[in-house]
C-alpha atoms as a PDB file:
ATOM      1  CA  UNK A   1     -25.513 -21.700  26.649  1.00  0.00           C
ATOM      2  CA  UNK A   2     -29.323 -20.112  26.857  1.00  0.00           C
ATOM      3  CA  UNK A   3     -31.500 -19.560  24.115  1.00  0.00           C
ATOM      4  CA  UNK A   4     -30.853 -15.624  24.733  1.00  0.00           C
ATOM      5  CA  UNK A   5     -27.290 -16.140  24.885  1.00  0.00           C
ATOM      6  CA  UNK A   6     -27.142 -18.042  21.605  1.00  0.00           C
ATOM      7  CA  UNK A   7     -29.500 -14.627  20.264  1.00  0.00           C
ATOM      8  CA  UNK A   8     -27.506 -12.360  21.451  1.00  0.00           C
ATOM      9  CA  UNK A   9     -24.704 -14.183  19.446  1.00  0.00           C
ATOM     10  CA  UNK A  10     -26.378 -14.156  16.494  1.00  0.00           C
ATOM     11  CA  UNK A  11     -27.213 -10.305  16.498  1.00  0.00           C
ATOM     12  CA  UNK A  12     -23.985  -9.622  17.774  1.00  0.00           C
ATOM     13  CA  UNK A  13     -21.869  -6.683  15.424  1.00  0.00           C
ATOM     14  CA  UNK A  14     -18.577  -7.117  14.965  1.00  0.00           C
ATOM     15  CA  UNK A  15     -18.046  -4.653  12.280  1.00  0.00           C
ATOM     16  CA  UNK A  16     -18.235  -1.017  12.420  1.00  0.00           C
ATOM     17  CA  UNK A  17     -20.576   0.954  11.098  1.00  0.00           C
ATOM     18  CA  UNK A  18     -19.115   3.553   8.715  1.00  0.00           C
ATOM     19  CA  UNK A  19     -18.958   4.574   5.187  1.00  0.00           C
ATOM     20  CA  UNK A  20     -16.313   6.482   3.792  1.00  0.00           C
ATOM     21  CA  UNK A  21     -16.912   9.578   2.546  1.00  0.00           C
ATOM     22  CA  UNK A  22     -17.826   9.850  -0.878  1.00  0.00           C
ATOM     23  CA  UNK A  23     -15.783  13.171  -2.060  1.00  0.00           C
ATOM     24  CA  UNK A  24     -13.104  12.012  -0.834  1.00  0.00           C
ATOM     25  CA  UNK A  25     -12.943   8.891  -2.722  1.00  0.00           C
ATOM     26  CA  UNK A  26     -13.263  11.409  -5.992  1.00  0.00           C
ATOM     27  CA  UNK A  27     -10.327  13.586  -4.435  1.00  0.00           C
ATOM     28  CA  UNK A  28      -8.253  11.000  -4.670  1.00  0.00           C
ATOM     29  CA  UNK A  29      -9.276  10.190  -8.121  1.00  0.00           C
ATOM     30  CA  UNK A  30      -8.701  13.602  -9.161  1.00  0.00           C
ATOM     31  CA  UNK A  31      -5.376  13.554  -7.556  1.00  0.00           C
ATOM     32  CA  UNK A  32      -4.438  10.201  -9.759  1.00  0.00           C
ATOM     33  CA  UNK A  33      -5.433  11.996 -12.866  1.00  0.00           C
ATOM     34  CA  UNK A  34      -3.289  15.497 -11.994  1.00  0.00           C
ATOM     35  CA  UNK A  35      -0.225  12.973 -11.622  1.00  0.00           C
ATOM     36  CA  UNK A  36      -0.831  10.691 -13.988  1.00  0.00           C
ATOM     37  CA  UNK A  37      -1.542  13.245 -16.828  1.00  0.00           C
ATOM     38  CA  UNK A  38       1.612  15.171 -15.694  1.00  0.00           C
ATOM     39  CA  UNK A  39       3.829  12.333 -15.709  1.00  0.00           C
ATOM     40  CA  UNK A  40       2.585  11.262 -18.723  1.00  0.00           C
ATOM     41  CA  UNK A  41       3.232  14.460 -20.450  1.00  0.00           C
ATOM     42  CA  UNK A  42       6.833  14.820 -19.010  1.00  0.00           C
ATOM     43  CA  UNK A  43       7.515  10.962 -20.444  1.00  0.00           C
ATOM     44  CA  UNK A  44       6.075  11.882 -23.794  1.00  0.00           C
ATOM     45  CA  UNK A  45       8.358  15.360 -23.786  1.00  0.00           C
ATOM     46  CA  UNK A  46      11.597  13.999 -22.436  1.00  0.00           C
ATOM     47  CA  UNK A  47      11.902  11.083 -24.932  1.00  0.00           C
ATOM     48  CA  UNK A  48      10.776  13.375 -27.729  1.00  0.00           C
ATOM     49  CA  UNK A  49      13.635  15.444 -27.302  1.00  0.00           C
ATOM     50  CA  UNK A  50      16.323  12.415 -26.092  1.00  0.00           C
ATOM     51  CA  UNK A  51      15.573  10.987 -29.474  1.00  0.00           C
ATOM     52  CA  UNK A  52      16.384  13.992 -31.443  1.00  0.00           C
ATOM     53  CA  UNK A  53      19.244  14.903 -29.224  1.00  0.00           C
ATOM     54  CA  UNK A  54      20.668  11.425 -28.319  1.00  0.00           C
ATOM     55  CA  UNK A  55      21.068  12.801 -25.145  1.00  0.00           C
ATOM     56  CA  UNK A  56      21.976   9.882 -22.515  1.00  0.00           C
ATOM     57  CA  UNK A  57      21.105  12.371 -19.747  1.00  0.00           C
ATOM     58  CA  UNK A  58      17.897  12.843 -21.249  1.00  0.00           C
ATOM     59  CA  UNK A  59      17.109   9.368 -21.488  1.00  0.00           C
ATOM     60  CA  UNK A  60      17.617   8.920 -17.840  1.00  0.00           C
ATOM     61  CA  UNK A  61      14.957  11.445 -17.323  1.00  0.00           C
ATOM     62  CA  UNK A  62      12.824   9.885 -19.174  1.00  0.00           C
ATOM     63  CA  UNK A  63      13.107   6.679 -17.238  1.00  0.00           C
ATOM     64  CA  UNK A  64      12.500   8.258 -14.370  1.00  0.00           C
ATOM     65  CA  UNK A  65       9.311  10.139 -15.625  1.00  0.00           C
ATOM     66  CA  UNK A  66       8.282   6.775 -16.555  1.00  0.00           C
ATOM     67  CA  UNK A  67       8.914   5.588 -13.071  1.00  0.00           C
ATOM     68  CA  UNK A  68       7.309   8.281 -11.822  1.00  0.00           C
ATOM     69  CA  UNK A  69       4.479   6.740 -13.677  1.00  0.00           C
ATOM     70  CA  UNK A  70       4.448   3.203 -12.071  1.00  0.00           C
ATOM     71  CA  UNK A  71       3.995   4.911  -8.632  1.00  0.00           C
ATOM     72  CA  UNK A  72       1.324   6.815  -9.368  1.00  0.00           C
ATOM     73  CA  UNK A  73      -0.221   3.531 -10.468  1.00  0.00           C
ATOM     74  CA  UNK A  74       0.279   1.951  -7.024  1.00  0.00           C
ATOM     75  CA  UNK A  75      -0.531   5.523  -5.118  1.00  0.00           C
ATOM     76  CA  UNK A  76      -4.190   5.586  -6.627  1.00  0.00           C
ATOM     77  CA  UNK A  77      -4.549   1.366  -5.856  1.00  0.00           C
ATOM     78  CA  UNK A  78      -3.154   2.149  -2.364  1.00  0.00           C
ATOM     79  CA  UNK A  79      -5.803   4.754  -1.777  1.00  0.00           C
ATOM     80  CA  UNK A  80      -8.901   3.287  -3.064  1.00  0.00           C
ATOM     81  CA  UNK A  81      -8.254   0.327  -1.130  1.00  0.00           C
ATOM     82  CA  UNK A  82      -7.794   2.637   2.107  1.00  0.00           C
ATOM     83  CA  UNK A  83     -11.101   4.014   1.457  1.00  0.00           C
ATOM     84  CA  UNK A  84     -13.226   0.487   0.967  1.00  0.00           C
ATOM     85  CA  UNK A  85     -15.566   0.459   3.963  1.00  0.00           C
ATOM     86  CA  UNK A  86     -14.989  -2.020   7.077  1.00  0.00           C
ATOM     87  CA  UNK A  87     -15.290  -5.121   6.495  1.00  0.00           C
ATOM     88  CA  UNK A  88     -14.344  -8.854   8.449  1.00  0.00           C
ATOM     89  CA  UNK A  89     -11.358  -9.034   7.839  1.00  0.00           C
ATOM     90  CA  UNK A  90     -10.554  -5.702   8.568  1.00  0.00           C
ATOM     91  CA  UNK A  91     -13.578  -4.407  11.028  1.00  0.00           C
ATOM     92  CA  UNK A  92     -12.427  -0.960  11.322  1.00  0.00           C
ATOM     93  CA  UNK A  93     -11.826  -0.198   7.873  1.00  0.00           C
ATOM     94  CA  UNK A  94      -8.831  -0.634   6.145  1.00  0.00           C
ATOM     95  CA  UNK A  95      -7.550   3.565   6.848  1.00  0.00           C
ATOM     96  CA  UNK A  96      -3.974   2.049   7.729  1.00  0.00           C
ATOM     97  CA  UNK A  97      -3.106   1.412   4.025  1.00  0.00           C
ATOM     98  CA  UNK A  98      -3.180   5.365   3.237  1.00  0.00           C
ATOM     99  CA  UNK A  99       0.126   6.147   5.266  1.00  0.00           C
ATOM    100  CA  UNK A 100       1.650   2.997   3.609  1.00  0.00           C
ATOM    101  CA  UNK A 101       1.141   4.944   0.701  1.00  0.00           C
ATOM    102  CA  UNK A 102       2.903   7.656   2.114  1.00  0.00           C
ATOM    103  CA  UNK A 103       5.946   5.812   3.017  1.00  0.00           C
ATOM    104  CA  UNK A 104       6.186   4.079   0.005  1.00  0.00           C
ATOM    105  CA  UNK A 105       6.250   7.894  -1.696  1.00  0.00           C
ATOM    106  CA  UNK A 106       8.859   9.078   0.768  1.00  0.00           C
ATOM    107  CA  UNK A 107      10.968   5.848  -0.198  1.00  0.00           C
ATOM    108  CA  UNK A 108      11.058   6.594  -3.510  1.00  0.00           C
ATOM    109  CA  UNK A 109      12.214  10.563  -2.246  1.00  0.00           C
ATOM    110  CA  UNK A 110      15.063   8.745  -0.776  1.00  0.00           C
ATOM    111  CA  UNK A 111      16.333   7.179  -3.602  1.00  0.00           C
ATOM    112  CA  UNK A 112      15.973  10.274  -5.686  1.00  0.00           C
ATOM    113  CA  UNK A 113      17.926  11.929  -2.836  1.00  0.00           C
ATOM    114  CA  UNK A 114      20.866   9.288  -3.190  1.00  0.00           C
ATOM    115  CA  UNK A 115      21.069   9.320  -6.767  1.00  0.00           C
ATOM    116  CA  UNK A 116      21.387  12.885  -6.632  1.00  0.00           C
ATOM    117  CA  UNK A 117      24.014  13.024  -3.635  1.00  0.00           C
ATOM    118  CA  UNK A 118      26.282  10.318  -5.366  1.00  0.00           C
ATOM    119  CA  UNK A 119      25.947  11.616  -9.048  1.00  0.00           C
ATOM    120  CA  UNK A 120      27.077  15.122  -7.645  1.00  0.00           C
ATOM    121  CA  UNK A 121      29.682  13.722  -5.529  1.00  0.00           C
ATOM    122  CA  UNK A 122      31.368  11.966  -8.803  1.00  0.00           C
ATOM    123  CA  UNK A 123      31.052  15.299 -10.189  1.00  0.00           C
ATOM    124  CA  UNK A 124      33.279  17.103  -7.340  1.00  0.00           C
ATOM    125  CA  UNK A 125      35.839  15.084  -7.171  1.00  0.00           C
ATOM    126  CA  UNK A 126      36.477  14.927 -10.827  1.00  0.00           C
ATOM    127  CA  UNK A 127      36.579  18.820 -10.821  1.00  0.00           C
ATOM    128  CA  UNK A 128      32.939  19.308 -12.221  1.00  0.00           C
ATOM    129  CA  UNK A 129      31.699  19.154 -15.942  1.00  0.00           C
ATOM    130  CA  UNK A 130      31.006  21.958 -18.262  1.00  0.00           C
ATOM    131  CA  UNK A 131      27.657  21.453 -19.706  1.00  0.00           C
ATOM    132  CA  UNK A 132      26.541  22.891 -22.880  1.00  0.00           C
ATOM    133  CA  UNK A 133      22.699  25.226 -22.598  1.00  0.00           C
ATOM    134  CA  UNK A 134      20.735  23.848 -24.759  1.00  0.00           C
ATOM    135  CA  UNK A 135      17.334  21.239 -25.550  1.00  0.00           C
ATOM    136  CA  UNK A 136      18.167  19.742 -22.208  1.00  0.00           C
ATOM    137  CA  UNK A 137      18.230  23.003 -20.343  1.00  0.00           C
ATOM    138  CA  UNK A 138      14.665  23.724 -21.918  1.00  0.00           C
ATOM    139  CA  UNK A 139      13.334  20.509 -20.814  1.00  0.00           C
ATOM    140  CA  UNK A 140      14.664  20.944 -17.117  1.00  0.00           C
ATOM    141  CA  UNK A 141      12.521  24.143 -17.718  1.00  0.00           C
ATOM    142  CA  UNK A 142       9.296  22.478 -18.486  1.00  0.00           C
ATOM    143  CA  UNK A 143       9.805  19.540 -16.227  1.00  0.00           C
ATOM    144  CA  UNK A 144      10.025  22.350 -13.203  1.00  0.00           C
ATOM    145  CA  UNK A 145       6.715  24.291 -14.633  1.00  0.00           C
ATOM    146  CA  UNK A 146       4.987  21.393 -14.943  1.00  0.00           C
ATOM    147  CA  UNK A 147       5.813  19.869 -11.335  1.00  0.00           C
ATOM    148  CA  UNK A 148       5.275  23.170  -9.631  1.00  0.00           C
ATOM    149  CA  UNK A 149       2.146  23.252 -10.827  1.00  0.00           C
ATOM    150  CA  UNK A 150       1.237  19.489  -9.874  1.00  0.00           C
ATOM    151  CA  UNK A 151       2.599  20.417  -6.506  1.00  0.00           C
ATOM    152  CA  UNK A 152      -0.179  22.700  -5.642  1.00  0.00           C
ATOM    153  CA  UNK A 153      -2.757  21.113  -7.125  1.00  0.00           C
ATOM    154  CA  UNK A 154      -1.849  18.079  -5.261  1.00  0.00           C
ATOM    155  CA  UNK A 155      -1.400  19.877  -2.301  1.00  0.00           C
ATOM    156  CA  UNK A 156      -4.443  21.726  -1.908  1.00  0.00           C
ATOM    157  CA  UNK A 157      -6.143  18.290  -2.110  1.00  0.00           C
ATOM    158  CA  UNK A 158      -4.256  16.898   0.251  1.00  0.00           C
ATOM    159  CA  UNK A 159      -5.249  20.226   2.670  1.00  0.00           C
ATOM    160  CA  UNK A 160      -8.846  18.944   1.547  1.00  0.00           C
ATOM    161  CA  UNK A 161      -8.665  15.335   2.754  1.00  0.00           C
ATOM    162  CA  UNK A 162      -6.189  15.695   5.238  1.00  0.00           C
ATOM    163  CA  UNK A 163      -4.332  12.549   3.208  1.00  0.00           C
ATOM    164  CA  UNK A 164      -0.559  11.800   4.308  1.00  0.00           C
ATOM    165  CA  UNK A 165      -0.077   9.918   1.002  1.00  0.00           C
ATOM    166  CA  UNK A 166      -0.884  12.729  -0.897  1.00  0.00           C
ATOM    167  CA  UNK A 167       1.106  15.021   0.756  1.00  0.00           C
ATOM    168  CA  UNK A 168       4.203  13.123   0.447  1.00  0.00           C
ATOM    169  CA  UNK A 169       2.970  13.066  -3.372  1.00  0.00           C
ATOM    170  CA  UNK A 170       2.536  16.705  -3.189  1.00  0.00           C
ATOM    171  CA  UNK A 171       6.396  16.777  -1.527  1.00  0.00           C
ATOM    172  CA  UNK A 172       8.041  14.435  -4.341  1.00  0.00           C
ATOM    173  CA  UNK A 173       6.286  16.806  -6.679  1.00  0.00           C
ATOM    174  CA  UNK A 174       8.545  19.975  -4.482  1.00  0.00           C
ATOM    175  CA  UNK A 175      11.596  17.288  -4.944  1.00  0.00           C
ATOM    176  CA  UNK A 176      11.211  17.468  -8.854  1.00  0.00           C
ATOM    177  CA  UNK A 177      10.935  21.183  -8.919  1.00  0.00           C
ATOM    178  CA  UNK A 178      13.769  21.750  -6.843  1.00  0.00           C
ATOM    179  CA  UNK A 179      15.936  18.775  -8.476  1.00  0.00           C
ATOM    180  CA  UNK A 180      14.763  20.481 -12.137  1.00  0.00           C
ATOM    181  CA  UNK A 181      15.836  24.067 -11.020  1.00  0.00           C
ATOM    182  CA  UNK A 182      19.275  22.870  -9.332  1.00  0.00           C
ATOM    183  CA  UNK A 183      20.047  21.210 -12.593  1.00  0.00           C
ATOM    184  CA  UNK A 184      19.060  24.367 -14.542  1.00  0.00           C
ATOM    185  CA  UNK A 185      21.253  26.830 -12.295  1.00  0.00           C
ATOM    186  CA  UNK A 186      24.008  24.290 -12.094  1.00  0.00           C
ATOM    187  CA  UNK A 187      24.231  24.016 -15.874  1.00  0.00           C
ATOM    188  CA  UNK A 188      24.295  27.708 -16.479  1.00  0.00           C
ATOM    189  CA  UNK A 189      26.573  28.174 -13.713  1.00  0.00           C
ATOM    190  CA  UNK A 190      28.821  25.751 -15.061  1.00  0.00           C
ATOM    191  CA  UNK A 191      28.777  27.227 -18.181  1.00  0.00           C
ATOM    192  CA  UNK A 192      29.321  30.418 -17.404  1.00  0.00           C
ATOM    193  CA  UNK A 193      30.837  30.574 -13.986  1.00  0.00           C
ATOM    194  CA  UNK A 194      32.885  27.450 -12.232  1.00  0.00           C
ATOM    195  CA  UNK A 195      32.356  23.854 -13.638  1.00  0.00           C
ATOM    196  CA  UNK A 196      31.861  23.412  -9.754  1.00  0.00           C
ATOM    197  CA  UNK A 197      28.555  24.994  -9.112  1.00  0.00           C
ATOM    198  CA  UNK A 198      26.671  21.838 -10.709  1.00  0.00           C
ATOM    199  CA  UNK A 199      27.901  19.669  -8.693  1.00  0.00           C
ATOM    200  CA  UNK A 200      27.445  21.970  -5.623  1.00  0.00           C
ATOM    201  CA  UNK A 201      23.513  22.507  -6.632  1.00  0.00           C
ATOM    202  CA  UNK A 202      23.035  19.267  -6.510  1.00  0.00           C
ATOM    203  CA  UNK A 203      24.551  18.265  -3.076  1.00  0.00           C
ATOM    204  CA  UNK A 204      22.450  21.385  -1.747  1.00  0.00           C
ATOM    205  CA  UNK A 205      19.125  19.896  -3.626  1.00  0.00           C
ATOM    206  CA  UNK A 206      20.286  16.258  -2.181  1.00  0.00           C
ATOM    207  CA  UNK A 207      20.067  17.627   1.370  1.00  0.00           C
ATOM    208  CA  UNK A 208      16.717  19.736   1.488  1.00  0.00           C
ATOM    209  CA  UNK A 209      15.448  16.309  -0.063  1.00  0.00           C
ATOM    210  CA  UNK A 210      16.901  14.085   2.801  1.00  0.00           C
ATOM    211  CA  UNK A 211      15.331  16.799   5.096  1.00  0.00           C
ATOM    212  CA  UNK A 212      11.986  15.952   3.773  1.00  0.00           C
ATOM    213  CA  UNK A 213      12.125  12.061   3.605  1.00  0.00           C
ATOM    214  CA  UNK A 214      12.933  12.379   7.381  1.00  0.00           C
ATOM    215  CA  UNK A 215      10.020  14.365   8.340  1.00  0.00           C
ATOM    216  CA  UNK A 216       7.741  12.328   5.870  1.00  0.00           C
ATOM    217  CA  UNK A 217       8.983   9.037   7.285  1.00  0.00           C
ATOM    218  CA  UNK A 218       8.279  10.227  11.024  1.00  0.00           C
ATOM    219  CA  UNK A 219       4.701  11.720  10.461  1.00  0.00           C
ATOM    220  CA  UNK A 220       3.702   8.315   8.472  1.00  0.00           C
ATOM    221  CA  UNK A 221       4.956   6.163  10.459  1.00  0.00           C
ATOM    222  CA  UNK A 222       3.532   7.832  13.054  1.00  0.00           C
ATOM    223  CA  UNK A 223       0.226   6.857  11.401  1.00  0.00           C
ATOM    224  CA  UNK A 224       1.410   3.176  10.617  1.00  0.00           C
ATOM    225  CA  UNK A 225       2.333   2.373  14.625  1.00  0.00           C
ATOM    226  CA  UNK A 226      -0.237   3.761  16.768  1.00  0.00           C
ATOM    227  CA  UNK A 227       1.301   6.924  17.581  1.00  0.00           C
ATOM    228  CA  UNK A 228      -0.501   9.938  19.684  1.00  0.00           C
ATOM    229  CA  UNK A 229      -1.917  13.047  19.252  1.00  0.00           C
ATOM    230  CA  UNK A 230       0.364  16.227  19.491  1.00  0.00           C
ATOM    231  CA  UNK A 231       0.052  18.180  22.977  1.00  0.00           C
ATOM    232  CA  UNK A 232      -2.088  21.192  21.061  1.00  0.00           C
ATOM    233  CA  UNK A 233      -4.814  18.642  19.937  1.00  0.00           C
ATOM    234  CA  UNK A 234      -4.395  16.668  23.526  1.00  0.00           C
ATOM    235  CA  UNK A 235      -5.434  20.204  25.080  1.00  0.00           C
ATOM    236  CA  UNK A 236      -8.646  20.980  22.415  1.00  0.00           C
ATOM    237  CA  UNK A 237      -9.918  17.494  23.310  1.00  0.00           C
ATOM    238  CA  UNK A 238      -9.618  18.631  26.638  1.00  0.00           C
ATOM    239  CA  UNK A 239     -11.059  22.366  26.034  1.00  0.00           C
ATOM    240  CA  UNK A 240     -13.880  20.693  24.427  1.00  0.00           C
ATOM    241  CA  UNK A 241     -15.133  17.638  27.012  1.00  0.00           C
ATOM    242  CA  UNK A 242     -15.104  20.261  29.635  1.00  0.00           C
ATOM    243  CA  UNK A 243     -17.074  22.695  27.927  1.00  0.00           C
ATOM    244  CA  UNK A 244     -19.886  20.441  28.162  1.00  0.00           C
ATOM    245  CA  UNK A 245     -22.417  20.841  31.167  1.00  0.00           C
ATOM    246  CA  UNK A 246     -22.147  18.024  33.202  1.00  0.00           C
ATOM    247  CA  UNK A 247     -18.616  17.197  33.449  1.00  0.00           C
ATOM    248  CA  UNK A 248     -16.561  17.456  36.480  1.00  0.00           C
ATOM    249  CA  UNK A 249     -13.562  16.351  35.160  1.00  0.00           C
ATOM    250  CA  UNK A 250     -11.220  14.448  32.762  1.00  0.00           C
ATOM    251  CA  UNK A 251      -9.561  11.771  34.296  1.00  0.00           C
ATOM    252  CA  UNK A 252      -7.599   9.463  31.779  1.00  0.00           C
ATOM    253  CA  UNK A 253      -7.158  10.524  28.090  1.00  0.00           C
ATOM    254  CA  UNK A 254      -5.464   8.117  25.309  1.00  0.00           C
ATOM    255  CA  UNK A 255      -5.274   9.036  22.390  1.00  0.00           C
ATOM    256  CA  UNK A 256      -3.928   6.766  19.037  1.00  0.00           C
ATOM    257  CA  UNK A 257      -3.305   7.317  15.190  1.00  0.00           C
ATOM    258  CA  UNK A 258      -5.348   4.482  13.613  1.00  0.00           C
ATOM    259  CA  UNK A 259      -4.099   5.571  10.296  1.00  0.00           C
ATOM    260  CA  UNK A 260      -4.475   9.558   9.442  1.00  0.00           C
ATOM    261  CA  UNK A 261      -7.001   9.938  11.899  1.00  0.00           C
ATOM    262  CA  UNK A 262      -7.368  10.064  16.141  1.00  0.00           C
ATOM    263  CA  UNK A 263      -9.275   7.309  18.030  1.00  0.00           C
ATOM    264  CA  UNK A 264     -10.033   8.957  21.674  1.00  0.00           C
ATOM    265  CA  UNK A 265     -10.343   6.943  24.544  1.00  0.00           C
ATOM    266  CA  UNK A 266     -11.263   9.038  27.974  1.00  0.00           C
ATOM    267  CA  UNK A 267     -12.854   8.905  31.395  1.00  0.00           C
ATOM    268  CA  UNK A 268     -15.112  11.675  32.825  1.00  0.00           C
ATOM    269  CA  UNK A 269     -16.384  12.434  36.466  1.00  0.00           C
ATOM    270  CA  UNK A 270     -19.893  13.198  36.430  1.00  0.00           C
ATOM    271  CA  UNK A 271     -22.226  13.647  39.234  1.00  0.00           C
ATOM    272  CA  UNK A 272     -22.924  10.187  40.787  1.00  0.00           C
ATOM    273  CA  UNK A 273     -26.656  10.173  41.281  1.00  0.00           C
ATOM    274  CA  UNK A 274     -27.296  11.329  37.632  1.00  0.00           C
ATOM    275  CA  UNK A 275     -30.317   9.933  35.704  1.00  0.00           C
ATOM    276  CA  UNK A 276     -29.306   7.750  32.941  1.00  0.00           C
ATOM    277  CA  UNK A 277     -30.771   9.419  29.817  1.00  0.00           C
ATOM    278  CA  UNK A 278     -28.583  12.463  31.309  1.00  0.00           C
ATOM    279  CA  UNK A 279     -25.554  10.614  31.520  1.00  0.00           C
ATOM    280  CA  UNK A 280     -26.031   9.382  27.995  1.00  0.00           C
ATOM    281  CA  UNK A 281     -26.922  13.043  26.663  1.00  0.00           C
ATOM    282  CA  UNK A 282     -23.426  13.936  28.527  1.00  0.00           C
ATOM    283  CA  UNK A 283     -22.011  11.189  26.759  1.00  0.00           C
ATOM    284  CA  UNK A 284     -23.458  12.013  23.215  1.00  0.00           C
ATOM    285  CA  UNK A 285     -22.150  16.208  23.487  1.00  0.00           C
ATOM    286  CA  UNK A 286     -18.697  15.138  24.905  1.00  0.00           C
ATOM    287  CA  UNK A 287     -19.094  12.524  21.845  1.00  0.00           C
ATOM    288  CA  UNK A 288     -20.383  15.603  19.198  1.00  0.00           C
ATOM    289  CA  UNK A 289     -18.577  18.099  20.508  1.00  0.00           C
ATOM    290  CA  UNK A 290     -14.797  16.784  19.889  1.00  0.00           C
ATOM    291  CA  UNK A 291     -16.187  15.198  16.433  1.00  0.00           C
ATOM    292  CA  UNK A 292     -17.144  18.460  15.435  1.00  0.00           C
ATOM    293  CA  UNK A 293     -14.610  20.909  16.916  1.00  0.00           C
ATOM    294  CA  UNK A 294     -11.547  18.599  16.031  1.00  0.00           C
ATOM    295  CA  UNK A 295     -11.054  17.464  12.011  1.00  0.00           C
ATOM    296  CA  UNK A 296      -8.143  14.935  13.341  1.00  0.00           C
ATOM    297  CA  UNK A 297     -10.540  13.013  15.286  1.00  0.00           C
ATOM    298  CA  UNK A 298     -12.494  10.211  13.637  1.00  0.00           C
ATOM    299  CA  UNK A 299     -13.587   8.268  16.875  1.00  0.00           C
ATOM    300  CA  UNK A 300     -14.314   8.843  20.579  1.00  0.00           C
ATOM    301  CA  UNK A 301     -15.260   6.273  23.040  1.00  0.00           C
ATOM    302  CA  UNK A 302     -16.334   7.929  26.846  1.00  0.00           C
ATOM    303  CA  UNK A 303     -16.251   6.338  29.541  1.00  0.00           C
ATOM    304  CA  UNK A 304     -18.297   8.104  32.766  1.00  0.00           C
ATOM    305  CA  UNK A 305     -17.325   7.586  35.931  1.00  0.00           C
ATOM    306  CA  UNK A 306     -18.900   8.843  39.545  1.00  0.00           C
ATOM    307  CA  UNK A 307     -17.054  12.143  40.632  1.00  0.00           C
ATOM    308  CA  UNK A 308     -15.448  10.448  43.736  1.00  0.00           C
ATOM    309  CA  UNK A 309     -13.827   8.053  41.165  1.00  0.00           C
ATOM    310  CA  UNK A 310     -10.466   8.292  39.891  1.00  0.00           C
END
């Protein structure tokens, strides 16, 4: 090997150059504290109550708040580590670990879902219970304020940083309101109407939930395996490289999911006999241009080509 060679070696970079963004490092930290407060709160309230009540129902819920807990612990841990910058071992950054976030959220969904679906099936088929309105009514009550509100706090964040993790979050929130006000309705309706309509509420809330862990699982696993852009943001990408002076055409256009956000790989006819620094300025606008018009889109490599090649 030549002295050059072995230089070139030595200055060669082999990690990328990036930084994550610094707000959205405290987004997510602001979205730990919403759910960990919450939770926290709803722990403290349920077993408050279970204890004065004896309520074995109420204990459950309490377990569950505390559960609820534990993952928020791991949500926050998964999330700072997807926003350390690149690194050797992981030269693009580690990005990828946010939608295993997500999935582990939209596991936990499931399970919620199946305890719901077989608690409420025991339910039916021995005729439905008759609850009694009471403390534990009350604290369905609070536990469906309180989750509705963590829902859209959490899910304006996750509008902010465009975070799959903490949508699902925001979504399990959704699961707890609408688990909280089946419960409520079905205990009242029980009560006052047909032991039945407990039972029923919760099959109902059990479905809408396994509606959401499917469309949660796809989008993040989407993010996990490489998967590609929708046709709308294909055509934008398109709409925007052509927009730029210069460009003849758009040849080949891959796009990829390397976690939440779009790598775009694409090759553009341009005249032939073009000077280089124009080529390059071509290059940088295509570059710009989809960066700026496009919030999915984190990288773009270009690729020109002479406009006889295809």
């Amino acid at each position: 090997m030549s002295d050059s060679a072995i230089t070139r070696s030595k200055n060669l970079k082999t990690i990328r150059d990036y930084q994550p963004e610094e707000q959205t490092r405290k987004w997510y930290v602001k979205a730990f504290e919403i759910t960990i407060i919450g939770n926290l709160l709803l722990v403290a309230i349920k077993a408050v109550v279970a204890s004065l009540t004896g309520s074995a129902a109420l204990y459950a819920e309490t377990a569950n708040s505390a559960s609820d807990v534990v993952y928020s612990l791991l949500m926050v841990f998964g999330l700072l580590i997807s926003q350390k910058p690149p690194d050797p071992s992981h030269p693009q950054g580690h990005s990828r670990f946010e939608p295993l976030v997500g999935l582990v959220v939209t596991f936990s969904m499931a399970f919620a879902g199946y305890q719901a679906a077989y608690t409420s099936i025991l339910k039916l088929l021995a005729g439905g219970v008759v609850v009694q309105p009471g403390w534990p009514t009350l604290v369905l009550v609070v536990t469906a304020v309180t989750k509705g509100l963590m829902y859209y706090a959490i899910l304006q964040l996750a509008n902010k940083t465009q975070s799959p993790a903490l949508h699902a979050t925001a979504q399990d929130n959704l699961t707890d309101v609408m688990t909280s006000s089946a419960a409520f309705i079905g205990i009242l309706g029980s009560y006052y109407v047909s032991p039945l309509l407990d039972p029923v509420a919760g099959l109902l809330v059990s479905a809408w939930i396994f509606k959401a862990v499917i469309g949660l699982a796809a989008e993040n696993l989407k993010y996990v395996t490489g998967g590609s852009a929708d046709a709308e943001i294909v055509e934008q990408i398109l709409q925007s490289t052509t927009a730029v002076p210069g460009v003849l055409k758009v040849h080949e256009l891959v796009t990829e999911y390397v976690g939440p956000r779009l790598v775009v790989e694409m090759h553009v006819n341009v005249k032939g006999d073009l000077p280089l620094t124009e080529a390059h300025r071509i290059n940088d606008e295509i570059v710009n241009k989809i960066l700026s018009n496009i919030k999915d889109v984190d990288r773009v490599y270009v690729h020109l080509e002479p406009e006889n090649e295809n």
